[in-house]
N, C-alpha and C. Protein backbone atom coordinates (compact mmCIF):
# COMPACT_ATOMS: atom_id res chain seq x y z
N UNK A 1 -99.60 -115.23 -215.27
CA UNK A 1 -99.50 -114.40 -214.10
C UNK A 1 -99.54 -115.29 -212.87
N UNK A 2 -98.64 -115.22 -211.85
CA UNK A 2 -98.45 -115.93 -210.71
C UNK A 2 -98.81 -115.10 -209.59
N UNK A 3 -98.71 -115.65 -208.47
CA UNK A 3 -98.52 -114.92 -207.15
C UNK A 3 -96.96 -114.49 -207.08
N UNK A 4 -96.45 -115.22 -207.94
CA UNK A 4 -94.56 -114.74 -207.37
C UNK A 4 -94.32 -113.75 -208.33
N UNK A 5 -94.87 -113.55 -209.27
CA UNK A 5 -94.86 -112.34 -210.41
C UNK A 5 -95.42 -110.76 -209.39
N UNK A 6 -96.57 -111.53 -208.83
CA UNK A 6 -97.24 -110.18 -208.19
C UNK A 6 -96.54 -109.97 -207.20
N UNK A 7 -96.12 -110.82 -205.99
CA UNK A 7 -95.42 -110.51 -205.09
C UNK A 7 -93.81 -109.77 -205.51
N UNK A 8 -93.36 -110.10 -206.35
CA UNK A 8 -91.85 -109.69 -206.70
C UNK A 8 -91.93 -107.93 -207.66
N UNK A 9 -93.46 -107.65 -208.12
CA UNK A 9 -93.84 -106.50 -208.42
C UNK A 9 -93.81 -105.68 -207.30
N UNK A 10 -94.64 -105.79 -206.52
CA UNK A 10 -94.87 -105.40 -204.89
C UNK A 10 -93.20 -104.86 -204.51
N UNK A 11 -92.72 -106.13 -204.14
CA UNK A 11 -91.56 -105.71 -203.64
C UNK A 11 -90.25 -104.83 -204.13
N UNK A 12 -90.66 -104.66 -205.88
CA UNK A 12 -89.98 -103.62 -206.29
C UNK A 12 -90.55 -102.15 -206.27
N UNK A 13 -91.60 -102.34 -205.24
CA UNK A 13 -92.07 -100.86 -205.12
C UNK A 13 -93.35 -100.41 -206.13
N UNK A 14 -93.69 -101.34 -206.89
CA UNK A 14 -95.49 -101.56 -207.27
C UNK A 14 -96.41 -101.17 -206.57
N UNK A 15 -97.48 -100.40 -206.68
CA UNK A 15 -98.71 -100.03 -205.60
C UNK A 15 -99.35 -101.39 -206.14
N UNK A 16 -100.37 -101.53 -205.51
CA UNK A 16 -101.73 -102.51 -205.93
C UNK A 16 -102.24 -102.47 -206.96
N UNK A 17 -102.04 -101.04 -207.14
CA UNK A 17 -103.13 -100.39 -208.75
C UNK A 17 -102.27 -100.56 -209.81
N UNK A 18 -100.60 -99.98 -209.57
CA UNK A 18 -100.16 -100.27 -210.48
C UNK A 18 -99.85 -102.11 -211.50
N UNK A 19 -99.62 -102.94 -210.16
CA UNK A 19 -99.84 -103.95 -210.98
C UNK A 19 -100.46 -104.62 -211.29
N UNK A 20 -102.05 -104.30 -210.30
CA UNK A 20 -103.43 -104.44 -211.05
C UNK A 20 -103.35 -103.53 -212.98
N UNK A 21 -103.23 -102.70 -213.32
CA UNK A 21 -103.01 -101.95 -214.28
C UNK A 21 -101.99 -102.98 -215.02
N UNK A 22 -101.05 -102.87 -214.86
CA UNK A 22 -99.86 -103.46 -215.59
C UNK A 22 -99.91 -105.05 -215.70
N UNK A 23 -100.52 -105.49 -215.35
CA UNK A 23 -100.34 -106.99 -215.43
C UNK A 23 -102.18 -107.27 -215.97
N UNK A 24 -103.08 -106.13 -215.90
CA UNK A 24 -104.61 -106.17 -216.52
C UNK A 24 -105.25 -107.02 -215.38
N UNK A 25 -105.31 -107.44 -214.28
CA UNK A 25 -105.64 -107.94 -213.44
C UNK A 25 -106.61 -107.02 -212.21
N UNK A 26 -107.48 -107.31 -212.06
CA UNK A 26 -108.44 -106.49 -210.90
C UNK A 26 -107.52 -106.54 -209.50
N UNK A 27 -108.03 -105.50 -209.32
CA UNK A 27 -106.99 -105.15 -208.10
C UNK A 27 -106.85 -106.06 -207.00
N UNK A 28 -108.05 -106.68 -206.79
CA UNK A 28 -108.69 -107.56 -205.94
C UNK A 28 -107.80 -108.91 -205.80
N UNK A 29 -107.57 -109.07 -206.70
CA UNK A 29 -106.58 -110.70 -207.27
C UNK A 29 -105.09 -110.06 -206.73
N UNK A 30 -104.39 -108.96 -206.87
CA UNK A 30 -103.48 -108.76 -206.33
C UNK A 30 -103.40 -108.57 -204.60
N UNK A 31 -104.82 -107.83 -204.30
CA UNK A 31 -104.44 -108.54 -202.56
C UNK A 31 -104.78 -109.92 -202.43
N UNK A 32 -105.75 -110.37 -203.45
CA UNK A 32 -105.91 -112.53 -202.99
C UNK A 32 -104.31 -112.90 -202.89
N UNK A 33 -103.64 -112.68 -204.09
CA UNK A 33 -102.20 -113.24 -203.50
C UNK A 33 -101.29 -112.89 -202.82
N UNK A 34 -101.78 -111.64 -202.09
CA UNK A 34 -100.97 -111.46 -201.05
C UNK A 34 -101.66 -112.40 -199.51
N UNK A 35 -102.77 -112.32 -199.65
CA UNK A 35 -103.31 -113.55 -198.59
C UNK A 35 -103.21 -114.71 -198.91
N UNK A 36 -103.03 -115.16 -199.68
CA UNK A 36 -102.23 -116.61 -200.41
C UNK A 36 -101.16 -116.50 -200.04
N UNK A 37 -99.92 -115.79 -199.97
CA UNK A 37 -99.05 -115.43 -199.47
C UNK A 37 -98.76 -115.87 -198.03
N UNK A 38 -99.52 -115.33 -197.60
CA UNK A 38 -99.82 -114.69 -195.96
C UNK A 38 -99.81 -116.26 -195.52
N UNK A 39 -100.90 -116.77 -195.55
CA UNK A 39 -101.52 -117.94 -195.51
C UNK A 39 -100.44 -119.70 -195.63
N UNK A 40 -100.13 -119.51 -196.82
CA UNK A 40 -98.63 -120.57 -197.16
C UNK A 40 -97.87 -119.88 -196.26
N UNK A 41 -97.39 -118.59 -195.53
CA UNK A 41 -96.49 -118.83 -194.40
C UNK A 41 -97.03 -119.09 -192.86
N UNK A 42 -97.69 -118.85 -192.98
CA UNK A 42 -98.34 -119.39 -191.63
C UNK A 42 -98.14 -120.79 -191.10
N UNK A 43 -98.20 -121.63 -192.36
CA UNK A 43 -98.12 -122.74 -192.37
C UNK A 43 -96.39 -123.82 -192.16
N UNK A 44 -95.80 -122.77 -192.53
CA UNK A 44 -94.44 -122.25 -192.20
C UNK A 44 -93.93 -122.83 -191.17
N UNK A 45 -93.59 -123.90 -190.59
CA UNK A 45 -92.72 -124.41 -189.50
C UNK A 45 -91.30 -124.07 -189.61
N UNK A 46 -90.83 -123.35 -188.60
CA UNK A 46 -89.01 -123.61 -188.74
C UNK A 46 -88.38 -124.30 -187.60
N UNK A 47 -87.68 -125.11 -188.03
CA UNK A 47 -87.06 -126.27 -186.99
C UNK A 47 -85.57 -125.28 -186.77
N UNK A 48 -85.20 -125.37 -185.69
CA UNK A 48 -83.94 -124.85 -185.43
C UNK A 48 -82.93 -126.04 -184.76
N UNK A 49 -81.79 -126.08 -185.42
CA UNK A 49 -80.87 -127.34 -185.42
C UNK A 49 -79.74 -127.14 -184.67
N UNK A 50 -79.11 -126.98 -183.48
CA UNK A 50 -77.85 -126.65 -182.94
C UNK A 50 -76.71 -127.40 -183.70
N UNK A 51 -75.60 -127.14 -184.34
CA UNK A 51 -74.62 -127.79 -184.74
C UNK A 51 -73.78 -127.98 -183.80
N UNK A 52 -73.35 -129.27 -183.91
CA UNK A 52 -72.07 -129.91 -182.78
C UNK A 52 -70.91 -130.07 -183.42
N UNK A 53 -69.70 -129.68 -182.65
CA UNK A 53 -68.56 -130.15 -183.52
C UNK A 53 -67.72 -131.23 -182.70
């Protein structure tokens, strides 16, 4: 079980409970990786590059 398992549950429309339930995991661990989540983007720099021709 990953964070990208739980997150990609989520985003197919998963409640918390359900993939706490479905994956046997306390519900609790499914919001930790959504703040694991959260957290690795924060960290998130985006450089923006103008192209020249």
């Amino acid at each position: 079980m990953s964070v990208n398992d739980i997150l990609e549950a989520l985003a197919n429309g998963w409640s918390a409970e359900e993939v706490a339930e479905n994956y046997r995991i306390p519900v609790e661990a499914v919001y930790e990786a959504l703040r694991f989540a959260l957290e690795t983007l924060r960290k998130v720099e985006v450089i923006t590059v103008e192209a020249t021709s």
